[in-house]
Protein backbone atom coordinates (compact mmCIF):
# COMPACT_ATOMS: atom_id res chain seq x y z
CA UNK A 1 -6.33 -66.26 14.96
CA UNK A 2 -5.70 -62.18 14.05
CA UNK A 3 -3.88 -61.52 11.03
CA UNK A 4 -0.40 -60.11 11.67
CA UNK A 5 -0.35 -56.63 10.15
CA UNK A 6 3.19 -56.92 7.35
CA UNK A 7 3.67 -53.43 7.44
CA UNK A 8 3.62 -53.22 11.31
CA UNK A 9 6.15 -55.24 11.61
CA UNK A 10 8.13 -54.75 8.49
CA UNK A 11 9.09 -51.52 8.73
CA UNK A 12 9.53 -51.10 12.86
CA UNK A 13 13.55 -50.77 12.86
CA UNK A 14 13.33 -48.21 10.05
CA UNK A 15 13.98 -44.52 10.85
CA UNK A 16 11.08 -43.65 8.42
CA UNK A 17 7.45 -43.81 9.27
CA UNK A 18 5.31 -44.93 6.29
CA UNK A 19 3.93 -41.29 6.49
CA UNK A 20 7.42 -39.46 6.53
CA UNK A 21 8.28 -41.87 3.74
CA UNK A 22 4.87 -40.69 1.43
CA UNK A 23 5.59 -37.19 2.72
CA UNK A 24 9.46 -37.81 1.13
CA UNK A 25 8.32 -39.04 -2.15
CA UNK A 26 5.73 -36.13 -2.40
CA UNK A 27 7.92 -33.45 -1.64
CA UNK A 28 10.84 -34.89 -4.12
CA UNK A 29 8.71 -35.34 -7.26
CA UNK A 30 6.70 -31.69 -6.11
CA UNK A 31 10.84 -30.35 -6.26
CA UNK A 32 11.42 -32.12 -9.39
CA UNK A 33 8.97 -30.35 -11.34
CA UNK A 34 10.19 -27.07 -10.08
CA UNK A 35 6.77 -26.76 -8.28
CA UNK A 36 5.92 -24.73 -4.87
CA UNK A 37 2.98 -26.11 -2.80
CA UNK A 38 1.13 -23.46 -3.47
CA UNK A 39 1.24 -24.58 -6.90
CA UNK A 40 -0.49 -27.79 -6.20
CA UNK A 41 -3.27 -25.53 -3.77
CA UNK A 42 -5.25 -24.38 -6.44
CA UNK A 43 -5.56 -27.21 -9.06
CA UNK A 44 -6.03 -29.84 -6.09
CA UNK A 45 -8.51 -27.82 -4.15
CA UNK A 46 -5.51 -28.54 -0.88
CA UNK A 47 -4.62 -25.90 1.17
CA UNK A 48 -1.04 -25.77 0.94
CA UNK A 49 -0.69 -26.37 4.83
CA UNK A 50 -2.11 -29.75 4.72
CA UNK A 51 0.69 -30.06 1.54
CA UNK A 52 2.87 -29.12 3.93
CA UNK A 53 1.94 -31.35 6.76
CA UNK A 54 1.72 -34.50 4.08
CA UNK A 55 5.39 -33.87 3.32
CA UNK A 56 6.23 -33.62 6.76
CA UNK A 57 4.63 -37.03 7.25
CA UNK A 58 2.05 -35.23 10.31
CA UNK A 59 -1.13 -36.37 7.77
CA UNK A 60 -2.39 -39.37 5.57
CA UNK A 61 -3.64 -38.83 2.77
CA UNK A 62 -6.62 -40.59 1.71
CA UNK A 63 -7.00 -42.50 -1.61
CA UNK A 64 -8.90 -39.62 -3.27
CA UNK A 65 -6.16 -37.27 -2.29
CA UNK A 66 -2.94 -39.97 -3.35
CA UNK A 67 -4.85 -40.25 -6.76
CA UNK A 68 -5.01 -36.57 -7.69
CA UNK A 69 -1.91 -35.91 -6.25
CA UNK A 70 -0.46 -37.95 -9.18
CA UNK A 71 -2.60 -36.42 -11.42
CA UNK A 72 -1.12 -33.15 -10.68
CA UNK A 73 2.20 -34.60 -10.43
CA UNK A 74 2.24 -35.96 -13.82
CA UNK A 75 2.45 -39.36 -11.97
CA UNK A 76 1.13 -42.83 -13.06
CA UNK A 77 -1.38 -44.69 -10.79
CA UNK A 78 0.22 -45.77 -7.82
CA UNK A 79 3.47 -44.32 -8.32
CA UNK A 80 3.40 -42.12 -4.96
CA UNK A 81 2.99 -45.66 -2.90
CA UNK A 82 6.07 -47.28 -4.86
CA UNK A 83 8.23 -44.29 -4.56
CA UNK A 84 7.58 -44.12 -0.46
CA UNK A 85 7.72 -47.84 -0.22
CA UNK A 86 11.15 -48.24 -1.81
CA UNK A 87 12.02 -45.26 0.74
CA UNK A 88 11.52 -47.42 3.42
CA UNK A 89 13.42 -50.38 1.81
CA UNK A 90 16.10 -48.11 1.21
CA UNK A 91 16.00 -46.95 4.77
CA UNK A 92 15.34 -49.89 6.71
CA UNK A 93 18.46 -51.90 5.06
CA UNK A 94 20.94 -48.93 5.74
């Protein structure tokens, strides 16, 4: 029998994509730090458009990409992932 896929049916009431909610918790901790996109461009070897689209939840990031992300961000391992997950929570309970 096929595994059920949690987050396929966890999240499917819940205004927030998984994407929109990564693209969220990007774009708040990028704010945070007083940072532009372009700031993250040069040091992350992103163009700031695909930035862009990753906040706007139109792109997933691969691992590689989540990783130095937090790097960049000042971020601890994994913290990206929490942050958009507890977006959802927060968003699929409202």
């Amino acid at each position: 029998m096929p595994r059920r896929h949690v987050l396929s049916s966890r999240w499917d009431k819940c205004p927030l994509s998984p994407e929109e909610a990564f693209g969220q918790a990007l774009r708040n901790r990028r704010i945070a730090l007083n940072l532009r996109q372009g700031d993250l461009e040069g040091d992350a070897d992103l163009e700031q458009s695909y930035i862009s689209r990753l906040e706007r939840g139109e792109k997933q990031p691969c691992l590689r990409t989540i990783m130095l992300l937090e790097e960049l961000l000042d971020m601890k391992p994994g913290t990206l992932i929490r942050e958009a997950r507890k977006l959802l929570d927060q968003t699929s309970t409202d």
